[in-house]
Protein backbone atom coordinates (compact mmCIF):
# COMPACT_ATOMS: atom_id res chain seq x y z
CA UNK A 1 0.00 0.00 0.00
CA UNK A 2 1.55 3.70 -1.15
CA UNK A 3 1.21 6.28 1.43
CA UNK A 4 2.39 10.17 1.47
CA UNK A 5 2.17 12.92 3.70
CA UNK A 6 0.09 15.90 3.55
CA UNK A 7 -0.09 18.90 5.27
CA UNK A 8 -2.53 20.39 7.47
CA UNK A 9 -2.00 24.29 7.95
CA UNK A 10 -2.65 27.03 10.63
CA UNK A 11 -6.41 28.09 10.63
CA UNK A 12 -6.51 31.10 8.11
CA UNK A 13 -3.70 29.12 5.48
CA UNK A 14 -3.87 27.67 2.52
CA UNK A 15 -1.06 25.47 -0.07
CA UNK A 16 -1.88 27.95 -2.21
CA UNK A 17 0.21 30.42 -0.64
CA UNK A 18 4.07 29.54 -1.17
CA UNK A 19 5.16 29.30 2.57
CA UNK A 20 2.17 28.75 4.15
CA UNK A 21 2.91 27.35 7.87
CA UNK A 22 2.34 23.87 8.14
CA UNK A 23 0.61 23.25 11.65
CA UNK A 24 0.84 19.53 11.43
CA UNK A 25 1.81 16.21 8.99
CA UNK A 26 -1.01 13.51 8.49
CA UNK A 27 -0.49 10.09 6.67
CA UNK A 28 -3.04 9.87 3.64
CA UNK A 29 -3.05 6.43 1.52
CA UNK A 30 -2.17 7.05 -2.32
CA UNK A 31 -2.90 10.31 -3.00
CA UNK A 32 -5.58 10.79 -1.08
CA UNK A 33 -6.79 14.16 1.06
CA UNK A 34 -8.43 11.68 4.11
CA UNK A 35 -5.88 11.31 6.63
CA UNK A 36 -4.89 7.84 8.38
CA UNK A 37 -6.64 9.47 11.97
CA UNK A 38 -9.90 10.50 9.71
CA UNK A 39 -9.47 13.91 9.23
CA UNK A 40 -10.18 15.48 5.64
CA UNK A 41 -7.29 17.64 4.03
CA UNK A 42 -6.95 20.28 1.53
CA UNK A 43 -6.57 18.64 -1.89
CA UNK A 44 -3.95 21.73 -2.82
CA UNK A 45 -2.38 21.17 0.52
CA UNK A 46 1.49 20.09 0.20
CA UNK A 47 2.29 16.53 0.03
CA UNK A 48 5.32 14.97 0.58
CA UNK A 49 6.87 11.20 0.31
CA UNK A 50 6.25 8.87 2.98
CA UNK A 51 10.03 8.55 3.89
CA UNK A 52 9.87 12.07 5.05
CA UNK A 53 7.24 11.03 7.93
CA UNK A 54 10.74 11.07 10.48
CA UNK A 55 12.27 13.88 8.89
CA UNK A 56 9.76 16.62 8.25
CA UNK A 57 10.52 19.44 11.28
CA UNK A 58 7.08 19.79 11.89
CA UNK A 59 4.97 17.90 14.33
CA UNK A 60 3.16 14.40 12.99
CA UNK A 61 0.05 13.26 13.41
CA UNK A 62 0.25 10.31 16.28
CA UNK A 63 -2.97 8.94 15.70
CA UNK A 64 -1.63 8.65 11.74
CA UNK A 65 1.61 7.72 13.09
CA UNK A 66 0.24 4.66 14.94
CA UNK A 67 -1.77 3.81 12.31
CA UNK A 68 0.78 4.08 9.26
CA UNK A 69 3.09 2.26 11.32
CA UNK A 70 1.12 -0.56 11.59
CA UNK A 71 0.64 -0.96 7.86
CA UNK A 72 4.14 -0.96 6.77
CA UNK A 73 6.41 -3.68 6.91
């Protein structure tokens, strides 16, 4: 199963603004916008590659965390 990241911003932000402050990293499968904990993200919001979940200097999702973890080898 393919996962990525995707962002979820501060309240007011958008990924269509160049720079916009990520708030937090969820786990969506494929390209999806429905994060591994159920919340719904922005379809233009900023995705990333899954091997980034332990590198991105933002905070992660632990309820995505806990689940993504559990569905990769």
């Amino acid at each position: 199963m393919q996962h990525e990241m995707r962002a979820e911003y501060e309240e007011g932000s958008s990924g269509r603004v160049a720079g916009a402050p990520v708030m937090i990293w969820h786990m969506v499968r494929g390209a999806g916008t429905a994060a591994l904990c159920g919340r719904e993200l922005a379809a233009d919001a900023e995705t990333l590659p899954a091997e980034e979940w332990g590198a991105a200097e933002e905070t992660r999702c632990h309820s995505c965390d806990a689940v993504y973890l559990r569905e990769v080898p």
